[in-house]
PDB file of N, CA and C in Angstrom:
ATOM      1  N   UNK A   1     -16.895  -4.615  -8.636  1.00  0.00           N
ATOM      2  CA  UNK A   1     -17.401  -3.861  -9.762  1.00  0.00           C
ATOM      3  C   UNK A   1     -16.264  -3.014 -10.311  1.00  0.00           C
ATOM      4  N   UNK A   2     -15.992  -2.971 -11.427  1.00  0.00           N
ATOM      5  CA  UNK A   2     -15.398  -2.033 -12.347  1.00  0.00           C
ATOM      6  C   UNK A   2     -15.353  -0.962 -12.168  1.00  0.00           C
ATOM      7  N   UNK A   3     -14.464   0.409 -12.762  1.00  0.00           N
ATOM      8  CA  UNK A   3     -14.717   1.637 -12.618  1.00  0.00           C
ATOM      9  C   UNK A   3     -15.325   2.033 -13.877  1.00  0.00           C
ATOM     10  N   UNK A   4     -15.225   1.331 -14.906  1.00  0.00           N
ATOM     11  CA  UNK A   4     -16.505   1.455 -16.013  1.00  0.00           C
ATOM     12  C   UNK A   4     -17.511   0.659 -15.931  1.00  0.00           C
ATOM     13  N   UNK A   5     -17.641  -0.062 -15.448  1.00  0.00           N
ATOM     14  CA  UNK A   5     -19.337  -0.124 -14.802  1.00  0.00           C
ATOM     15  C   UNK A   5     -19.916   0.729 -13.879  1.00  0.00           C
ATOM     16  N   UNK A   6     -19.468   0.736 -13.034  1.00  0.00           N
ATOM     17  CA  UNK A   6     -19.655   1.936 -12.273  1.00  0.00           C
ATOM     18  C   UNK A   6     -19.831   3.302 -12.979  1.00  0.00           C
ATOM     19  N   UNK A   7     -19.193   3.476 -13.683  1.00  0.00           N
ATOM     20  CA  UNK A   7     -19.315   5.061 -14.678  1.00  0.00           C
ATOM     21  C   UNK A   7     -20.854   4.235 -15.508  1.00  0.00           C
ATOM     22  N   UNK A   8     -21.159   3.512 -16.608  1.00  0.00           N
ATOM     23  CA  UNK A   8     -22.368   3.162 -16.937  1.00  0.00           C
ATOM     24  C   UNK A   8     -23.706   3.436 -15.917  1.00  0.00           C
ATOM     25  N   UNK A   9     -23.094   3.095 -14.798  1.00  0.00           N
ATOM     26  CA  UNK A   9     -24.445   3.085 -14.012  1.00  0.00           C
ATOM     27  C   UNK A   9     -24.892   4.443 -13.473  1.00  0.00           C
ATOM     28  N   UNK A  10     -23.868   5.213 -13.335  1.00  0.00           N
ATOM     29  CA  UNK A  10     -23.625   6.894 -12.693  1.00  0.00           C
ATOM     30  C   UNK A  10     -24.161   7.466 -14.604  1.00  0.00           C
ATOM     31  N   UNK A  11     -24.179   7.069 -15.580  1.00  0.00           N
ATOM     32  CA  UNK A  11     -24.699   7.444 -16.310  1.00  0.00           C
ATOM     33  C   UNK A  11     -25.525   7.588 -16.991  1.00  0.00           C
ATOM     34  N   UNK A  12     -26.733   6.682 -16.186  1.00  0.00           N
ATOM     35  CA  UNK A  12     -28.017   6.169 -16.490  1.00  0.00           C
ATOM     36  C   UNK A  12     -27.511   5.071 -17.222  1.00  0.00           C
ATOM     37  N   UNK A  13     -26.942   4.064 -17.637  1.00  0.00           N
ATOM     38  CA  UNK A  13     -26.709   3.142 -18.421  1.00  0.00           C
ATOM     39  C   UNK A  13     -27.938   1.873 -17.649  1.00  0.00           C
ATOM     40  N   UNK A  14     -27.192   0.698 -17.729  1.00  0.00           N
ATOM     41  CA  UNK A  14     -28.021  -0.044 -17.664  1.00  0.00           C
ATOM     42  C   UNK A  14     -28.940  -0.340 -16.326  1.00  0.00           C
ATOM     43  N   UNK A  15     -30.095  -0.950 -15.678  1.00  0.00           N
ATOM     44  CA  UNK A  15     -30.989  -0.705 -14.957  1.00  0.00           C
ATOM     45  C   UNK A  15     -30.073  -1.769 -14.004  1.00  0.00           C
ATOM     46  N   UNK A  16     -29.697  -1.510 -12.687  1.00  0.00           N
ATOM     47  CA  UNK A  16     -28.819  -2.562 -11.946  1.00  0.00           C
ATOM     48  C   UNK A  16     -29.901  -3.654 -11.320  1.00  0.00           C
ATOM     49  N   UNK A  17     -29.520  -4.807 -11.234  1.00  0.00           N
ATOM     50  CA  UNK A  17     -29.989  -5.466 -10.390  1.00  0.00           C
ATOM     51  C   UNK A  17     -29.903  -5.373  -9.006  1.00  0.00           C
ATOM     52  N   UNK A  18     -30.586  -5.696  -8.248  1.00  0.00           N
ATOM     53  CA  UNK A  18     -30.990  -6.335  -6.682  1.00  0.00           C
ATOM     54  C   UNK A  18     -29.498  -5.862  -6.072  1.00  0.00           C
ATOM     55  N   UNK A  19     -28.870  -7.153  -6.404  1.00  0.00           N
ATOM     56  CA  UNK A  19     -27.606  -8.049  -6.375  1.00  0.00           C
ATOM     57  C   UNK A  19     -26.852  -6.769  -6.075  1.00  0.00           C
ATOM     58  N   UNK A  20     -26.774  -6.205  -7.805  1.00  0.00           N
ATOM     59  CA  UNK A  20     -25.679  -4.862  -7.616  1.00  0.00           C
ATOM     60  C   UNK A  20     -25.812  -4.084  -6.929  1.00  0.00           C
ATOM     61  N   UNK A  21     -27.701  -3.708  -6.791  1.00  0.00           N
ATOM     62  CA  UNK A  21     -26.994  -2.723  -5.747  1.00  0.00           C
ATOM     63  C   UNK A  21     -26.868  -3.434  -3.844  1.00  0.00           C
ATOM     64  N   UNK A  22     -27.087  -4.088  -3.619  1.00  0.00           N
ATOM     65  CA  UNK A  22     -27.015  -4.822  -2.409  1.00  0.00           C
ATOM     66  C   UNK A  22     -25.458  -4.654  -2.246  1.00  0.00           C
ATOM     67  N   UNK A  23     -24.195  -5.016  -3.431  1.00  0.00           N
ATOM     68  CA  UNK A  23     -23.064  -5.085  -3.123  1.00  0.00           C
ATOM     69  C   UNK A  23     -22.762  -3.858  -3.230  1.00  0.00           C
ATOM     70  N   UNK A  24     -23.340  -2.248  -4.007  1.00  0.00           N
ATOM     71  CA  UNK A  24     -23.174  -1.195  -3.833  1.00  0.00           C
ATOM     72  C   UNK A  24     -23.119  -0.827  -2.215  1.00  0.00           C
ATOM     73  N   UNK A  25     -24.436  -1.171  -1.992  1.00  0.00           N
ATOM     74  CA  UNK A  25     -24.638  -0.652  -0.528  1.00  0.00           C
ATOM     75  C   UNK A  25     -23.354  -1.231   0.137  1.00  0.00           C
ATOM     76  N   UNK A  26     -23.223  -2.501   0.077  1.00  0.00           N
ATOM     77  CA  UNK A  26     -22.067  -2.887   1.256  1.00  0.00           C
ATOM     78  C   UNK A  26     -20.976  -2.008   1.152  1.00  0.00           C
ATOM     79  N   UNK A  27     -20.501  -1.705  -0.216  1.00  0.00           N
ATOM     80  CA  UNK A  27     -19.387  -1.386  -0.090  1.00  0.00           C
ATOM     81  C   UNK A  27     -19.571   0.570   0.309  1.00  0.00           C
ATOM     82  N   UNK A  28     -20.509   0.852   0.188  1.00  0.00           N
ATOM     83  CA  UNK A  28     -20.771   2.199   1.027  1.00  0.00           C
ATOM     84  C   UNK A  28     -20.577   1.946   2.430  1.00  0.00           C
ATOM     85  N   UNK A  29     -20.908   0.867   2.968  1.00  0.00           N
ATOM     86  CA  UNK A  29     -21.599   0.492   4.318  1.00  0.00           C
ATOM     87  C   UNK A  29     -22.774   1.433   4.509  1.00  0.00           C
ATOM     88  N   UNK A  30     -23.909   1.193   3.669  1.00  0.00           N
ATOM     89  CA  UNK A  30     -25.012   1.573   3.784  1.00  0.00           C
ATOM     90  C   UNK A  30     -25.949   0.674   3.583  1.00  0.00           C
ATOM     91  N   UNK A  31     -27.304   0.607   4.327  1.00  0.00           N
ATOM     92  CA  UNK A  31     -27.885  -0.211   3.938  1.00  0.00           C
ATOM     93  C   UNK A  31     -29.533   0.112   2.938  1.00  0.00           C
ATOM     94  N   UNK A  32     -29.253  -0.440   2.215  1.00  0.00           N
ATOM     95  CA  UNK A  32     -30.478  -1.099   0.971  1.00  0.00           C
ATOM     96  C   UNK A  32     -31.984  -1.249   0.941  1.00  0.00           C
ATOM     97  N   UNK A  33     -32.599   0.051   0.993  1.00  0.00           N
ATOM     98  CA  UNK A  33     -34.038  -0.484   1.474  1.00  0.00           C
ATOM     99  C   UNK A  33     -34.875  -0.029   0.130  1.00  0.00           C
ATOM    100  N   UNK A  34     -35.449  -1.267  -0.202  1.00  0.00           N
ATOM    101  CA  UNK A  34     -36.471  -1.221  -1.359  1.00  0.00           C
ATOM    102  C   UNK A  34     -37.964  -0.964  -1.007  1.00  0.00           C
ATOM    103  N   UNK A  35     -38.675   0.023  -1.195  1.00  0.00           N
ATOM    104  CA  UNK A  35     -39.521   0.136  -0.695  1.00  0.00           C
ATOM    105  C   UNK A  35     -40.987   0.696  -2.042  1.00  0.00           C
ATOM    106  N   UNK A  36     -42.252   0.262  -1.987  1.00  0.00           N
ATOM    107  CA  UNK A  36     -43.501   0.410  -2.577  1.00  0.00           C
ATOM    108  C   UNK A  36     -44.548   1.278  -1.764  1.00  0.00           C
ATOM    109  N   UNK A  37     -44.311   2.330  -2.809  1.00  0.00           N
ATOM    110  CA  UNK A  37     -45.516   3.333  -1.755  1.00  0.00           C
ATOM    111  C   UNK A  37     -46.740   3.787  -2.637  1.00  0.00           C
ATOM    112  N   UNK A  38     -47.697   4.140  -2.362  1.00  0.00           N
ATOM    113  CA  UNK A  38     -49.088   4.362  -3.446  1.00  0.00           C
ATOM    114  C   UNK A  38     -48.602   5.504  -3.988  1.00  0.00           C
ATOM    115  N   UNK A  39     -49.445   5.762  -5.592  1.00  0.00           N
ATOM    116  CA  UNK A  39     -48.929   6.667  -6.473  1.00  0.00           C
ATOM    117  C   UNK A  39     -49.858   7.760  -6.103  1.00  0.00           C
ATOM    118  N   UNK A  40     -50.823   7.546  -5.522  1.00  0.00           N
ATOM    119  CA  UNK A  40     -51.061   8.842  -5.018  1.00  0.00           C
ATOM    120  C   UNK A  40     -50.772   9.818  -4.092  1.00  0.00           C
TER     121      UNK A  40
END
C-alpha cells in the first residue's frame, strides 16, 4: 500500500475492503477480527 493511500484511508476516504484491511493487519502483525453484535 502507498503512503497516499494510506493517508486517504486515515482520512475517512474510501471504505477499505476485507483484503485491505487483512494486509493492514499483517503488516501491524495484528490480527483482524470482524465481528456482528445486536444493536441493542
Amino acid at each position: 500500500m502507498t503512503q497516499p493511500a494510506l493517508s486517504r484511508l486515515e482520512s475517512g476516504g474510501p471504505t477499505p475492503t476485507i483484503g485491505v484491511l487483512e494486509r493492514l493487519a499483517h503488516a501491524l502483525d495484528a490480527k483482524l477480527k470482524v465481528e456482528f453484535t445486536d444493536a441493542a
